[in-house]
Protein backbone atom coordinates (compact mmCIF):
# COMPACT_ATOMS: atom_id res chain seq x y z
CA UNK A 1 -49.94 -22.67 101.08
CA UNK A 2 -47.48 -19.75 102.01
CA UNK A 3 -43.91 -20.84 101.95
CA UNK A 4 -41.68 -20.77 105.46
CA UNK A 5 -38.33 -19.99 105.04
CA UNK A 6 -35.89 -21.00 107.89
CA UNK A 7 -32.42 -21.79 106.01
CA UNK A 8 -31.29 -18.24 105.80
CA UNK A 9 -27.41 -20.07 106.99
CA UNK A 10 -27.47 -21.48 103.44
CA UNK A 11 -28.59 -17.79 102.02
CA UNK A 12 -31.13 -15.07 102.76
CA UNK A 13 -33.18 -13.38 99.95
CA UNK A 14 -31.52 -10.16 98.40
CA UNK A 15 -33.14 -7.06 100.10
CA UNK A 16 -35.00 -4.80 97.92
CA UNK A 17 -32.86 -1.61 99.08
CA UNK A 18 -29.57 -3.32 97.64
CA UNK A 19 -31.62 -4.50 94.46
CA UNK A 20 -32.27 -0.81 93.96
CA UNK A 21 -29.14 0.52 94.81
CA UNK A 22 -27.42 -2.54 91.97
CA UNK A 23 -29.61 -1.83 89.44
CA UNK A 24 -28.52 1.29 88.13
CA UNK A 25 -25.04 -0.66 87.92
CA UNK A 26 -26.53 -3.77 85.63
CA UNK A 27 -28.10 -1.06 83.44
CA UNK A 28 -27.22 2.99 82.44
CA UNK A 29 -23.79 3.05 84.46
CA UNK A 30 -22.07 0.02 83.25
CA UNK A 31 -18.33 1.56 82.91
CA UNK A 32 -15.79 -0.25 84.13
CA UNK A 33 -14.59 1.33 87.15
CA UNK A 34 -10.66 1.18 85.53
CA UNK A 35 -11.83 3.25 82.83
CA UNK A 36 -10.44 7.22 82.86
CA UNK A 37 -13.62 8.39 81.17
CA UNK A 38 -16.80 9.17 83.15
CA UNK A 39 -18.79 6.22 83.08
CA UNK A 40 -15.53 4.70 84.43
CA UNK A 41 -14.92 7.50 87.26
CA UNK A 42 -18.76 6.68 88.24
CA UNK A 43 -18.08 3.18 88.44
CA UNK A 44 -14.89 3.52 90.53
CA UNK A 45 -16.63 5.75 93.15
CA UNK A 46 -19.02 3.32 93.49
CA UNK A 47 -16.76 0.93 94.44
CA UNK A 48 -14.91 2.84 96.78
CA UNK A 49 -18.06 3.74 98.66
CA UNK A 50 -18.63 0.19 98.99
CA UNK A 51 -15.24 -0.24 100.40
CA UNK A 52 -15.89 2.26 102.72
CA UNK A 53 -19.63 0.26 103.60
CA UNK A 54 -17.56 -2.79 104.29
CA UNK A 55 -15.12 -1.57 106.06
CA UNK A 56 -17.21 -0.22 108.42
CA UNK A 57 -19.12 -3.63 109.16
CA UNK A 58 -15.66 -4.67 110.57
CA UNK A 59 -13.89 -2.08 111.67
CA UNK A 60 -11.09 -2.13 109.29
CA UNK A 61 -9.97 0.60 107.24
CA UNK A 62 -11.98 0.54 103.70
CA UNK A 63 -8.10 0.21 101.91
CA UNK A 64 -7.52 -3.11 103.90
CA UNK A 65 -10.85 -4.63 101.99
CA UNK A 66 -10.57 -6.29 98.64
CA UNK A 67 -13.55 -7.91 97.12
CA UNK A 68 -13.71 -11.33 96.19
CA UNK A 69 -16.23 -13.73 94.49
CA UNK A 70 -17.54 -14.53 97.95
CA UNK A 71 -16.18 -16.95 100.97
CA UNK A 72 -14.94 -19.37 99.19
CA UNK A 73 -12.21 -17.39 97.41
CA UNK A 74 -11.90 -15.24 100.42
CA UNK A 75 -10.77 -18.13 102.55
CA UNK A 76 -8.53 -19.73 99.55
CA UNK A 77 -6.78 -16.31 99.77
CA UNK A 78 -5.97 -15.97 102.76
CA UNK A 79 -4.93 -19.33 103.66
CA UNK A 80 -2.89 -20.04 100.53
CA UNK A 81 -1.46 -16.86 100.67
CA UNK A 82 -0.16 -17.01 103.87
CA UNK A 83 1.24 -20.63 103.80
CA UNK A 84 2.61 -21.24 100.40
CA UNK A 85 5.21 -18.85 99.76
CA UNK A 86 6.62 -20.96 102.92
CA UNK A 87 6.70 -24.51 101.35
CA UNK A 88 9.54 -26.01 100.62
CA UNK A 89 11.30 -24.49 103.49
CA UNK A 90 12.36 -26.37 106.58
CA UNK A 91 10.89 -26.55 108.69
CA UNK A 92 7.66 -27.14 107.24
CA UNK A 93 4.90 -24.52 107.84
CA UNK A 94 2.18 -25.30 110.12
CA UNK A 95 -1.28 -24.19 109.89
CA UNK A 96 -3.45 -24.47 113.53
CA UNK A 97 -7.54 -24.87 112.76
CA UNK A 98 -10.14 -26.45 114.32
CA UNK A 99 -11.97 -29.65 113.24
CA UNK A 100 -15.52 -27.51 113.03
CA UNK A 101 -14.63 -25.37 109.90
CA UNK A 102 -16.29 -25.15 106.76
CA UNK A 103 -15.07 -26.74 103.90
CA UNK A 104 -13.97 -23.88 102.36
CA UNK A 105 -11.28 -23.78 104.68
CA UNK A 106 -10.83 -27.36 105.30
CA UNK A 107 -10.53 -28.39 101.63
CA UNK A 108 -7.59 -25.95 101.43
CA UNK A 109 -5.77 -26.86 104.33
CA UNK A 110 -5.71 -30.07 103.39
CA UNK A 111 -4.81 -29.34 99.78
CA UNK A 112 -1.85 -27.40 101.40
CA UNK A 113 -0.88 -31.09 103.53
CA UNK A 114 -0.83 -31.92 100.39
CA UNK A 115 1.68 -29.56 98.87
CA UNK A 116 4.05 -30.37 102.31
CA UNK A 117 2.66 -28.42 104.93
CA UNK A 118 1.20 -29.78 108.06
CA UNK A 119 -2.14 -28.81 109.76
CA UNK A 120 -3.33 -29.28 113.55
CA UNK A 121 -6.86 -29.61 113.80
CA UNK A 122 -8.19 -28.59 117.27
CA UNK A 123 -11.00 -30.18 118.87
CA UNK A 124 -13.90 -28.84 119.95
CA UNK A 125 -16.09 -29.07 123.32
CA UNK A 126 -19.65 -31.40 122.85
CA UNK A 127 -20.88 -27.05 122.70
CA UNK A 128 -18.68 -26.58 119.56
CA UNK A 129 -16.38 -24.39 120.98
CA UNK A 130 -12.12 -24.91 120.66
CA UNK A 131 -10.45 -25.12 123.90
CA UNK A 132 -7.90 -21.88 124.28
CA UNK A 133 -5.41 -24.12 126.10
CA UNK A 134 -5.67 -27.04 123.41
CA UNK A 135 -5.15 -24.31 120.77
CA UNK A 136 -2.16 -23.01 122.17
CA UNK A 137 -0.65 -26.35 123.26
CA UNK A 138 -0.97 -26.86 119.22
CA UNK A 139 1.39 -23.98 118.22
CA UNK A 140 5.14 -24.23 117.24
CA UNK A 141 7.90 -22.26 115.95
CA UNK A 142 7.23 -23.23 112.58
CA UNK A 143 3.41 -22.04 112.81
CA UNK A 144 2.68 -19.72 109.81
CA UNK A 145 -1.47 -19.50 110.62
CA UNK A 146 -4.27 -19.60 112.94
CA UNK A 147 -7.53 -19.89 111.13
CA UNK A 148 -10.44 -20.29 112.96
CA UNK A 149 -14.21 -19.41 111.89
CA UNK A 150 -16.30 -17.37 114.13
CA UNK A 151 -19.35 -18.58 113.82
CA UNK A 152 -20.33 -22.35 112.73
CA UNK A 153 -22.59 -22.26 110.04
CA UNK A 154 -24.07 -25.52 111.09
CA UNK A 155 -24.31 -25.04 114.99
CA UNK A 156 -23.96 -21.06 115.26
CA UNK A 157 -21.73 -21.38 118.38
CA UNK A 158 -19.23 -18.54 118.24
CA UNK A 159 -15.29 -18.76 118.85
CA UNK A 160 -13.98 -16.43 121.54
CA UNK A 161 -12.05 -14.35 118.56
CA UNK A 162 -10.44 -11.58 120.88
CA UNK A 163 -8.56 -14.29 123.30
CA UNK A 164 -7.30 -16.22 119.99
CA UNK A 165 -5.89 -13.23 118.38
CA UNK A 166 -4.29 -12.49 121.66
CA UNK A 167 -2.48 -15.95 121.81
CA UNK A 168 -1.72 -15.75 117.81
CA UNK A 169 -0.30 -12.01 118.48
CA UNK A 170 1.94 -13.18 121.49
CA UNK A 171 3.53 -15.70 119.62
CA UNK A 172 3.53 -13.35 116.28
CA UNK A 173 1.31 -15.96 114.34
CA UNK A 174 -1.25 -14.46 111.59
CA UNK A 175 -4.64 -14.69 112.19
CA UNK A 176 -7.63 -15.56 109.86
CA UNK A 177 -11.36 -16.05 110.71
CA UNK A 178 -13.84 -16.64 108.28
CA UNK A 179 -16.91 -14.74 109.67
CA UNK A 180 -19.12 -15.22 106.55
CA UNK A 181 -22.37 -16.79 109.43
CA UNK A 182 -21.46 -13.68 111.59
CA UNK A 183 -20.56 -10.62 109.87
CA UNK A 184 -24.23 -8.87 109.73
CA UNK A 185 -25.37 -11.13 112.59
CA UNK A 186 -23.27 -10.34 115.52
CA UNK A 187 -20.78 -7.59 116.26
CA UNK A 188 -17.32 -8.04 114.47
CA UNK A 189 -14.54 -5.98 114.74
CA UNK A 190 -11.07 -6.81 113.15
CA UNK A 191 -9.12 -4.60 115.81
CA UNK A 192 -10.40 -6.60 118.95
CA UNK A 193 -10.09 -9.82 117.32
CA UNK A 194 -6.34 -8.69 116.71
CA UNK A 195 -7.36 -10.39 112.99
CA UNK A 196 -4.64 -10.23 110.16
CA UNK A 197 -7.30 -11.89 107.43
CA UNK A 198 -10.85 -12.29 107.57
CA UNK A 199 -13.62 -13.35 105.13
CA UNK A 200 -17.16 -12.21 104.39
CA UNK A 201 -19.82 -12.90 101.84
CA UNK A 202 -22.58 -10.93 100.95
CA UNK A 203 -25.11 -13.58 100.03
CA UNK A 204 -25.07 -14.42 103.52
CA UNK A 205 -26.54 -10.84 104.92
CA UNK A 206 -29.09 -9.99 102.21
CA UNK A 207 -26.72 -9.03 99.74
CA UNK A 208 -26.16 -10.69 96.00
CA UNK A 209 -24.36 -14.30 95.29
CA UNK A 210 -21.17 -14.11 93.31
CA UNK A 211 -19.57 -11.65 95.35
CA UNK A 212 -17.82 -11.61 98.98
CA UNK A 213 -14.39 -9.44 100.04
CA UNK A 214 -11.23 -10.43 102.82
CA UNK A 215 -9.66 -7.70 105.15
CA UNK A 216 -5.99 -7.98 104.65
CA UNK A 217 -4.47 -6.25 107.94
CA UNK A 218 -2.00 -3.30 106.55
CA UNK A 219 1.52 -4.99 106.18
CA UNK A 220 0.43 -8.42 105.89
CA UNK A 221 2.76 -10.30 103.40
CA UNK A 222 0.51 -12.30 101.14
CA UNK A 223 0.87 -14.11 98.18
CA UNK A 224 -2.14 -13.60 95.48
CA UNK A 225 -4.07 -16.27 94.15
CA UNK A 226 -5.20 -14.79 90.17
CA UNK A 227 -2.64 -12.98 88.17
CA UNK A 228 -3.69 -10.24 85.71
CA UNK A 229 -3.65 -6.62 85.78
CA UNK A 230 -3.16 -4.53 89.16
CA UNK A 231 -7.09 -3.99 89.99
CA UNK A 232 -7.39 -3.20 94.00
CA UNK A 233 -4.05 -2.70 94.56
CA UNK A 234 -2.77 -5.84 92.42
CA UNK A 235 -4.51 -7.92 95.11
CA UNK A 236 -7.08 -8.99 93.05
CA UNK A 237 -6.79 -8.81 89.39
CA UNK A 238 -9.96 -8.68 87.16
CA UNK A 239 -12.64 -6.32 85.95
CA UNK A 240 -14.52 -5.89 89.17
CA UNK A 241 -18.15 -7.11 89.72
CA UNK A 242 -19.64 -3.26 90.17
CA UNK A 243 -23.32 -4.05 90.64
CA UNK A 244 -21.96 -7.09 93.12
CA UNK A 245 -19.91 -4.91 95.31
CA UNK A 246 -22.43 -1.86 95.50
CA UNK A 247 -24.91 -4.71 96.67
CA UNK A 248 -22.69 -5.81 99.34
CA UNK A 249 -21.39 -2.71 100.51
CA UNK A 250 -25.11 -1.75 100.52
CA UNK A 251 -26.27 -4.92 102.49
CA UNK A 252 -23.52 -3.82 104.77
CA UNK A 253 -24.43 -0.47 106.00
CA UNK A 254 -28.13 -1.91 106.28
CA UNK A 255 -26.61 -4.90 108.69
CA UNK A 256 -24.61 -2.34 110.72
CA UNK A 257 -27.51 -0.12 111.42
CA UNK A 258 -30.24 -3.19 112.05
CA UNK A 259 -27.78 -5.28 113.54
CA UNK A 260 -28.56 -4.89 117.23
CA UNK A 261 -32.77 -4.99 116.73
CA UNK A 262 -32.40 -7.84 114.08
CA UNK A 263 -30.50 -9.72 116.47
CA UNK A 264 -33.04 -9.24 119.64
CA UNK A 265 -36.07 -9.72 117.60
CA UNK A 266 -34.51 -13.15 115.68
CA UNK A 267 -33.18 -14.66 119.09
CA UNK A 268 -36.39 -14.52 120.54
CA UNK A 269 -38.24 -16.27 117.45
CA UNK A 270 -35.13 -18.77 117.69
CA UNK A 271 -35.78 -19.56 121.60
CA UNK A 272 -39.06 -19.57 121.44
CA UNK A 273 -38.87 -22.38 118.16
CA UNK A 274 -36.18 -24.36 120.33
CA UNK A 275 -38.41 -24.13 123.65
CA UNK A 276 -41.27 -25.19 121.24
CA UNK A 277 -39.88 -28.24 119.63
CA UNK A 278 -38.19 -29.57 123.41
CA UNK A 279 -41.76 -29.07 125.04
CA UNK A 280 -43.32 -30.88 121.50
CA UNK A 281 -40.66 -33.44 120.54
CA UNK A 282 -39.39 -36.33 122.34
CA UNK A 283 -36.32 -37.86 121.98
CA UNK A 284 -34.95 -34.35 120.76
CA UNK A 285 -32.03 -31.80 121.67
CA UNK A 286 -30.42 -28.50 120.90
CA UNK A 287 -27.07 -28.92 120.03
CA UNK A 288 -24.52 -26.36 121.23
CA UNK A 289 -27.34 -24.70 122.65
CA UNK A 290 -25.48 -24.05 125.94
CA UNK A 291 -22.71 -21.81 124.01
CA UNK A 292 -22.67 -18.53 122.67
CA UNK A 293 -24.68 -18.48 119.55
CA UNK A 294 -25.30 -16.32 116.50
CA UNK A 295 -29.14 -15.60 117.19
CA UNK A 296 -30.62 -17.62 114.42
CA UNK A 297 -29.20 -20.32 114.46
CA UNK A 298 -30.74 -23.21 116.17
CA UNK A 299 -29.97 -27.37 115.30
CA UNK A 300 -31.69 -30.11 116.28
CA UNK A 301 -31.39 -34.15 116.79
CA UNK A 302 -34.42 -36.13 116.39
CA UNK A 303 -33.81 -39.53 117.36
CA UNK A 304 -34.62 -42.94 115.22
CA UNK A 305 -34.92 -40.04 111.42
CA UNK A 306 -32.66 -39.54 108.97
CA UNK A 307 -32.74 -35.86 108.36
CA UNK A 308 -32.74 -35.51 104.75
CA UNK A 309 -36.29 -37.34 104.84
CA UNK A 310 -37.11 -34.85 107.63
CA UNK A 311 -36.07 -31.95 105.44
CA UNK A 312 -38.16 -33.35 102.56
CA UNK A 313 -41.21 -33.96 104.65
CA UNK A 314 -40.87 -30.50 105.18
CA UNK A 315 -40.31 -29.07 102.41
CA UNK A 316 -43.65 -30.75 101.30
CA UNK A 317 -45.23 -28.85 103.84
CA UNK A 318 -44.05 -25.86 102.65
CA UNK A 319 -41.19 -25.41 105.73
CA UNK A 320 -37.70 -24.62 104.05
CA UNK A 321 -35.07 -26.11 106.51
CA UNK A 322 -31.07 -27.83 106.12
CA UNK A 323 -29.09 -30.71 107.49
CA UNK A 324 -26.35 -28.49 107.75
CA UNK A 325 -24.24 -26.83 104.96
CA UNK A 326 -25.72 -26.81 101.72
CA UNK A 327 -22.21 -26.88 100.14
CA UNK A 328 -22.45 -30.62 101.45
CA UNK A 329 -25.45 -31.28 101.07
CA UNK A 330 -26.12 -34.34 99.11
CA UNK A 331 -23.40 -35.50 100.83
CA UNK A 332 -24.42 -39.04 102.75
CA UNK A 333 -21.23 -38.55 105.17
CA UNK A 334 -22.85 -37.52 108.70
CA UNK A 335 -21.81 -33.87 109.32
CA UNK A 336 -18.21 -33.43 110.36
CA UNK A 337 -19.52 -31.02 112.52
CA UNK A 338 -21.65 -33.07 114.46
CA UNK A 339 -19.56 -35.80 114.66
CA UNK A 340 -16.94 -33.70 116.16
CA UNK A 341 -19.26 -32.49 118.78
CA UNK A 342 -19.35 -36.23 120.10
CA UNK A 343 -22.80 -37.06 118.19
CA UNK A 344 -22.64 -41.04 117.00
CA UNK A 345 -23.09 -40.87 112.88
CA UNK A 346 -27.11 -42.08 113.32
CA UNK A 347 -27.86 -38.84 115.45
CA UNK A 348 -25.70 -36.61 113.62
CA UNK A 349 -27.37 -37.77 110.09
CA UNK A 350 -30.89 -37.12 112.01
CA UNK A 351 -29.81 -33.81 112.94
CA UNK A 352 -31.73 -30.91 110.95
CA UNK A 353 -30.46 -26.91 111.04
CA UNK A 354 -32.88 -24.01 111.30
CA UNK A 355 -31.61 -20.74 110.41
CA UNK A 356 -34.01 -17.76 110.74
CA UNK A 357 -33.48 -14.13 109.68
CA UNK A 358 -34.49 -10.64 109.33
CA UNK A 359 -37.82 -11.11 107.35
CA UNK A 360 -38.93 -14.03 109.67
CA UNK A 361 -42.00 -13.86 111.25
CA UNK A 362 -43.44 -15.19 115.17
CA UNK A 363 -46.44 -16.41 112.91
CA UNK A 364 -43.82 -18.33 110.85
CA UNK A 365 -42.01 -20.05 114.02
CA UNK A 366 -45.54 -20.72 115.47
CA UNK A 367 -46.45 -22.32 112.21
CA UNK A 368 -43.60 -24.45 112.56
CA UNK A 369 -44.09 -25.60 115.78
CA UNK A 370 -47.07 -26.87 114.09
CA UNK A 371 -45.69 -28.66 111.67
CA UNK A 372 -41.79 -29.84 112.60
CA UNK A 373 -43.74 -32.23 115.21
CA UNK A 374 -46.13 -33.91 113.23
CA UNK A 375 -43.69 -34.87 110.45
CA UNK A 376 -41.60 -36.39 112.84
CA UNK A 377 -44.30 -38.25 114.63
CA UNK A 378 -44.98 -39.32 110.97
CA UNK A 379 -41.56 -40.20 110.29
CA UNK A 380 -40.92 -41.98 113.53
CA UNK A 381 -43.88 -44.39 112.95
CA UNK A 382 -41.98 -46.02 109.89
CA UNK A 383 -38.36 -45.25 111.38
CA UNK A 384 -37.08 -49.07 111.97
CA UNK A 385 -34.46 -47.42 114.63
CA UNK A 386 -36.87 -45.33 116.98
CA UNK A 387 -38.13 -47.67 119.69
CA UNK A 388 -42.32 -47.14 119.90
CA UNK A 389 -42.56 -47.60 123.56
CA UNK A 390 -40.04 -45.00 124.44
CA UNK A 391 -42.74 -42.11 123.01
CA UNK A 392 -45.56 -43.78 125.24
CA UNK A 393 -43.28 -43.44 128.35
CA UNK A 394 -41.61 -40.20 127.47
């Protein structure tokens, strides 16, 4: 039974061009890229051609890019460095976010509410998208930091980046986004977005786990998280991950040049899935469909299921799907996601995420439409919450 995968939001297989290009780096040139000798000097230019790979994804310049172990960190950093060189102070720093963002980012700010700061959390629209004037009815003197994803790894909907950094410039407010769903998906570009900080990962666009990098603007004052020796301009202490960055920076340049035929080809797979399961399913929606969405990214709601027994059923079947972030998953909390889109906890827990990508096929999406239906026909015959006579007059 050939496998169907469609949870590339979670992560995407490693494409064989970066494998090649990291080999050579996890074998015969293993200096360490501090390292005077030639091995090292090899090593180093490596890196810095990866810097210049990445930078080019976002339109920063490649010394404003310092490479992390992935989004995680990348977030951490940026957030944390930012705010807490200003606790203690009075007034207290404030941090404005939204109520969509992934934990990552969540878990810190509240670690920093912790420490004595205090956080807004915007709401979103039923679309998942933050209202501009409820964002910048949320700012005060004392705010330190906007952070604000661009694109929801659960939903896809994408945040209107350019007109945020405009309000957080006015008011002379740093800016972070953490665009690890969008960098390699959609366009990004640091300058529009007037961004200060902004995070990436490169398991999420066919690059290698372990290994991500944040754009720090020129100029911006922040503190650093690890202390050690003065690696990447004493940013980021520690040996750097050679092979890790060469695959990113190589998954990179590959994103930047596919980006605009991966993105037409996957969208229409994704619509044509979505139109698929509304004609197939009933009882069923799109969520945030109606917004601007990263192109493969597409989550549904199927009434009277609980979507981890959807995601089993199949799996079983050979269809690899999500209920949302698989940093939560596990987790029997409905989606804070969902939930803030104005879905009641039973629909948000039946609510299942299909992510598609660049090696998905329209055989693949027609396959599913085979099979997405009939396990939740199958499901919905032993759900005790889905009504039976509401299929028969559907």
């Amino acid at each position: 039974m050939p496998r169907i995968y469609l949870d590339h939001n979670a992560t995407t297989p490693l494409e064989q061009a970066v494998l090649e290009a990291m080999l050579p780096y996890l074998s015969s040139e293993f200096g360490n890229a501090s390292s005077i000798h030639g091995y090292g000097q090899r090593a180093r230019a490596a890196v810095e051609t990866a810097r210049e790979q990445v930078a080019a994804l976002v339109n920063a310049r490649p010394q404003e890019i310092v490479f992390t172990s992935g989004g995680t960190e990348s977030d951490n950093q940026a957030i944390f460095g930012i705010v807490e060189p200003l606790l203690g102070g009075t007034p207290r720093p404030h941090i404005v976010t939204t109520s969509i963002e992934h934990e990552a980012v969540l878990n810190t700010c509240q670690a920093l509410e912790k420490l004595g700061a205090t956080v807004t959390y915007v709401p979103v629209s039923r679309q998942g998208r933050v209202d501009l004037e409820a964002l910048r009815r949320e700012i005060r003197p004392e705010t330190a930091l906007i952070t604000v994803m661009h694109a929801n790894n659960e939903l896809g909907t994408v945040q209107a980046l350019e007109e945020i950094g405009r309000i957080a410039a006015e008011r002379d407010i740093c800016f972070h986004s953490d665009a690890v769903q969008s960098a390699g998906k959609i366009p990004v570009d640091v300058q529009a977005g007037e961004l200060d900080l902004l995070s990436i990962s490169a398991h999420k666009l066919y690059g290698p786990k372990g290994v991500g990098a944040i754009y720090i603007r020129s100029g911006t004052r922040l503190r650093r998280l690890l202390y050690g020796g003065h690696h990447q301009r004493g940013f980021r202490p520690g040996t750097e991950n050679v092979a890790g960055i060469v695959g990113l920076g190589r998954a990179a340049e590959i994103a930047q040049r596919s980006l605009e035929g991966d993105a037409a080809r996957i969208s229409g797979l994704r619509d044509n899935l979505e139109q698929g399961l509304l004609a197939r399913v009933p009882d069923c929606r799109a969520n945030g469909a109606g917004a601007p969405r990263t192109p493969n990214t597409s989550n549904f709601t199927f009434s009277g299921i609980e979507g981890e027994a959807l995601v089993i059923a199949l799996d079983l079947k050979g269809l690899a799907c999500s209920t949302g972030a698989a940093c939560s998953s596990g987790a029997v909390e409905p989606s804070h996601v969902l939930t803030a889109i104005g879905l009641p906890a039973s629909e948000a827990r039946g609510s299942i995420r299909f992510s598609l990508g660049r090696h998905t096929t329209a055989e693949e999406t027609d396959a599913a439409l085979q099979i997405v239906p009939a396990a939740v026909a199958q499901l919905r015959k032993l759900s005790p919450t889905y009504p039976r006579p509401a299929s028969a007059h559907h």
